[in-house]
C-alpha atoms as a PDB file:
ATOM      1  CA  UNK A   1      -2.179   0.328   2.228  1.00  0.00           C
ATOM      2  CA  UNK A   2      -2.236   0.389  -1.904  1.00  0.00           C
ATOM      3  CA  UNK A   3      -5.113  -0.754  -3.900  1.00  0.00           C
ATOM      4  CA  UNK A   4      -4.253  -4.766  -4.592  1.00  0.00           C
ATOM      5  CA  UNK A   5      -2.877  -5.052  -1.642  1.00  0.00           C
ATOM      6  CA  UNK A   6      -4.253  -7.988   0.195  1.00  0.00           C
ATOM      7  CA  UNK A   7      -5.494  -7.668   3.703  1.00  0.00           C
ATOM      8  CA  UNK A   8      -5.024 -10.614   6.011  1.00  0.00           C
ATOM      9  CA  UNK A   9      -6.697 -10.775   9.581  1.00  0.00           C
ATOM     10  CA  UNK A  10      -4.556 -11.659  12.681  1.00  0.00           C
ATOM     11  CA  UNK A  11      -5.953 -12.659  16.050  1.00  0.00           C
ATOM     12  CA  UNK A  12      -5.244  -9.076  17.027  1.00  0.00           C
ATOM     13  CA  UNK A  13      -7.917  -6.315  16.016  1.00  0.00           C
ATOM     14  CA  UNK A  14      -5.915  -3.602  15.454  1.00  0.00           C
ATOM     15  CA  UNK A  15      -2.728  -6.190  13.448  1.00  0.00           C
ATOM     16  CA  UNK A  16      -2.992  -6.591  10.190  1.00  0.00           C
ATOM     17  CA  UNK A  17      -0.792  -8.686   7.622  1.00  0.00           C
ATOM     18  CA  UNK A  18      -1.104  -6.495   3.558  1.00  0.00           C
ATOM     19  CA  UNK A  19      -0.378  -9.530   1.223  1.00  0.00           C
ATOM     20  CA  UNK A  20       2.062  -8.946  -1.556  1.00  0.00           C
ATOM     21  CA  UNK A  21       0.021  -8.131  -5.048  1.00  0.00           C
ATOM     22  CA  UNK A  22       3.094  -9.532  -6.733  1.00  0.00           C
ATOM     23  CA  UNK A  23       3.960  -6.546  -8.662  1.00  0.00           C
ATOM     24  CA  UNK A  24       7.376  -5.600  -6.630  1.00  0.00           C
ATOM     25  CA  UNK A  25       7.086  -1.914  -7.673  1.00  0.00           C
ATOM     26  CA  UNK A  26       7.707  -2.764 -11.416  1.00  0.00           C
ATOM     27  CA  UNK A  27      10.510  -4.692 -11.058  1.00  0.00           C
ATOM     28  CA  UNK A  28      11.035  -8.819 -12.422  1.00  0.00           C
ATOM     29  CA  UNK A  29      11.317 -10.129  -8.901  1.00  0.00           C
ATOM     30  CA  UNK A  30      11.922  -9.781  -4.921  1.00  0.00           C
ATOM     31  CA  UNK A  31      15.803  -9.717  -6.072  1.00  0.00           C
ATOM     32  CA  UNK A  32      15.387  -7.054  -8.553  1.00  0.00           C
ATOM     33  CA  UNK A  33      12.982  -4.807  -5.989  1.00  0.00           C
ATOM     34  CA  UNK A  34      15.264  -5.254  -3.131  1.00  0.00           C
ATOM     35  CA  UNK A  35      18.587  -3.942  -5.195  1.00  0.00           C
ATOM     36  CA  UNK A  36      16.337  -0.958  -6.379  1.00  0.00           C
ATOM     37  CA  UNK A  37      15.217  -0.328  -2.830  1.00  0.00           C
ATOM     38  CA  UNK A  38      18.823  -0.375  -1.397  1.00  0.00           C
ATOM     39  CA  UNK A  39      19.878   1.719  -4.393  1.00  0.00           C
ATOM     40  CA  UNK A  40      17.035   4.392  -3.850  1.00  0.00           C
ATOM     41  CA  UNK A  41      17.647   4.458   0.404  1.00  0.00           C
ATOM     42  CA  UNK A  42      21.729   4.681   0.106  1.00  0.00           C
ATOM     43  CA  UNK A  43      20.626   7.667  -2.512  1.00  0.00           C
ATOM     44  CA  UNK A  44      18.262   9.016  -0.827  1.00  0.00           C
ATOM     45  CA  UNK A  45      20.792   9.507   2.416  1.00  0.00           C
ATOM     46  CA  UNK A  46      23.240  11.050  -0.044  1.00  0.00           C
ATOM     47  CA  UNK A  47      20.598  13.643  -0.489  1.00  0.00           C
ATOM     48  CA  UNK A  48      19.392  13.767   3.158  1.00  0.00           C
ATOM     49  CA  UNK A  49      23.374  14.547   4.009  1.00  0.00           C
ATOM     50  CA  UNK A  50      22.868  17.870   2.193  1.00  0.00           C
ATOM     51  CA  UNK A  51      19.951  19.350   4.542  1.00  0.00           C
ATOM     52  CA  UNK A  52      18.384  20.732   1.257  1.00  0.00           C
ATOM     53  CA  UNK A  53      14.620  19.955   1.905  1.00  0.00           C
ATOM     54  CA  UNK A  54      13.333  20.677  -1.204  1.00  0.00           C
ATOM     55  CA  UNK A  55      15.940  17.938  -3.006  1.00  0.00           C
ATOM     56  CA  UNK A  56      15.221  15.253  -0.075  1.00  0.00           C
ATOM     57  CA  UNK A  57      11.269  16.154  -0.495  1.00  0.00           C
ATOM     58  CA  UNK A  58      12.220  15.625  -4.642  1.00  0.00           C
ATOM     59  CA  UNK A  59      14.130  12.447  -3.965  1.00  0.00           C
ATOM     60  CA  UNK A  60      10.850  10.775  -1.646  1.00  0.00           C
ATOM     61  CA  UNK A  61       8.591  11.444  -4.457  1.00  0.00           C
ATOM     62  CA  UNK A  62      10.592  10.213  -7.329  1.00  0.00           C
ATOM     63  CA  UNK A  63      11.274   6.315  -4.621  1.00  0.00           C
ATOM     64  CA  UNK A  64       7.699   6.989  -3.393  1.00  0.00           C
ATOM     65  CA  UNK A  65       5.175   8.505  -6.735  1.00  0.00           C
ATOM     66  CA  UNK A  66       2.617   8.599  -4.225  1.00  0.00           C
ATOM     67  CA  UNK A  67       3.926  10.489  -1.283  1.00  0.00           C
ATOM     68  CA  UNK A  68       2.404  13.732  -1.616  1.00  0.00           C
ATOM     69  CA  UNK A  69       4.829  16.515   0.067  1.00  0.00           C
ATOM     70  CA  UNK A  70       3.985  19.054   3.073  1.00  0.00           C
ATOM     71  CA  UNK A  71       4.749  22.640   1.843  1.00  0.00           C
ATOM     72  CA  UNK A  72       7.543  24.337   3.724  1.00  0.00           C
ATOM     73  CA  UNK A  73       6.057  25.728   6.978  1.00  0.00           C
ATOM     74  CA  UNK A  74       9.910  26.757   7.782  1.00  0.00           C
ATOM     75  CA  UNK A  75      13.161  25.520   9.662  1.00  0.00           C
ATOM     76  CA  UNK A  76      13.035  22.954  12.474  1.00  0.00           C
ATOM     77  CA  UNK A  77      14.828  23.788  15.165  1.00  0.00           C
ATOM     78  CA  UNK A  78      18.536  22.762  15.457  1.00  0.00           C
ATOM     79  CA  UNK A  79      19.564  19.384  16.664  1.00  0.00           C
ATOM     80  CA  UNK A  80      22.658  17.357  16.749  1.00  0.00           C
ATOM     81  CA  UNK A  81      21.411  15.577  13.531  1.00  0.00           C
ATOM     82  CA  UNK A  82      20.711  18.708  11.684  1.00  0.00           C
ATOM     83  CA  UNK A  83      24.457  20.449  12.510  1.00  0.00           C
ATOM     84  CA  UNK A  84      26.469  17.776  11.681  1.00  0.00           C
ATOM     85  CA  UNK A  85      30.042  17.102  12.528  1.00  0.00           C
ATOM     86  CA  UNK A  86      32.299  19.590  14.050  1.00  0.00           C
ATOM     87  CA  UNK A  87      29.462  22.238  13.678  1.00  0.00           C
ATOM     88  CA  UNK A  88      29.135  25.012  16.643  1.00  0.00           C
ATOM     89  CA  UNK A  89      26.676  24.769  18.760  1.00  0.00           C
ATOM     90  CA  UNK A  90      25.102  28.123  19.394  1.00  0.00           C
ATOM     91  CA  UNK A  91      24.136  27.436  23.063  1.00  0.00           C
ATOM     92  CA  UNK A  92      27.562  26.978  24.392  1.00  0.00           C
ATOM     93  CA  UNK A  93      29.683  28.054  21.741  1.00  0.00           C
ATOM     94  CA  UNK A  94      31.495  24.731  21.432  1.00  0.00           C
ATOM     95  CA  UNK A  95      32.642  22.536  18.837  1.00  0.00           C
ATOM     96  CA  UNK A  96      30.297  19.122  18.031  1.00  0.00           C
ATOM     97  CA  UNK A  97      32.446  16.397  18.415  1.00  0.00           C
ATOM     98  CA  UNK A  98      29.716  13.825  17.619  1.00  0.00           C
ATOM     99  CA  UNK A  99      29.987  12.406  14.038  1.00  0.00           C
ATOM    100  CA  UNK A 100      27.016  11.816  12.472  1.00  0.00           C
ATOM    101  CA  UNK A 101      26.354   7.790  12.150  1.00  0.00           C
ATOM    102  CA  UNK A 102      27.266   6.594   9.251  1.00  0.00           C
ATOM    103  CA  UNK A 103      24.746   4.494   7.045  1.00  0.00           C
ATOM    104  CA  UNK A 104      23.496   1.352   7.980  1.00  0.00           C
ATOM    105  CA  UNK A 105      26.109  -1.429   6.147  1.00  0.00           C
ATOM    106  CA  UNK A 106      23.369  -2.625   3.759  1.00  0.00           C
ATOM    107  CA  UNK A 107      23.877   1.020   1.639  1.00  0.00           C
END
């Protein structure tokens, strides 16, 4: 929740509803802010595709000014998602055959 953002009861105590303040991050209109949205996600998965954590932790904070970064506290441990296609997996020595999923159409 930003400052200007609207907050709009529901019957539910723990829903909310943020009202739009009408800015649309600096852009003319909903149009404008969507294209730079899908623009900023398809790069940002371009960078994510890399596995460079300091350029994916760049890339957040230049779509999202205030998102304030964790410092590196070190590697997480390996997953499907982090060795990628046709990468060895160390437990069993074998070849990944799982390709990563590609990015939602909408990129």
């Amino acid at each position: 929740i930003t400052q200007g953002e609207d907050i709009i009861a529901t019957n539910h105590e723990k829903i909310l509803v943020l009202g739009s303040n009408g800015d649309w991050n600096g852009k003319q209109d909903q149009k404008e802010f969507i294209k730079w949205l899908e623009e900023s996600l398809a790069s940002l998965y371009r960078v994510a595709q890399t596995h460079d954590a300091q350029a994916i932790r760049n890339k957040l904070v230049e779509i999202l000014p205030e998102y304030t970064p964790q410092p590196d506290v070190g590697r997480a441990p390996e997953s499907k998602w982090s060795k990628g296609y046709g990468a060895i997996d160390k437990r069993t020595s074998k070849t990944s055959s799982d390709p990563l999923p590609a990015p939602p159409k909408a990129w």
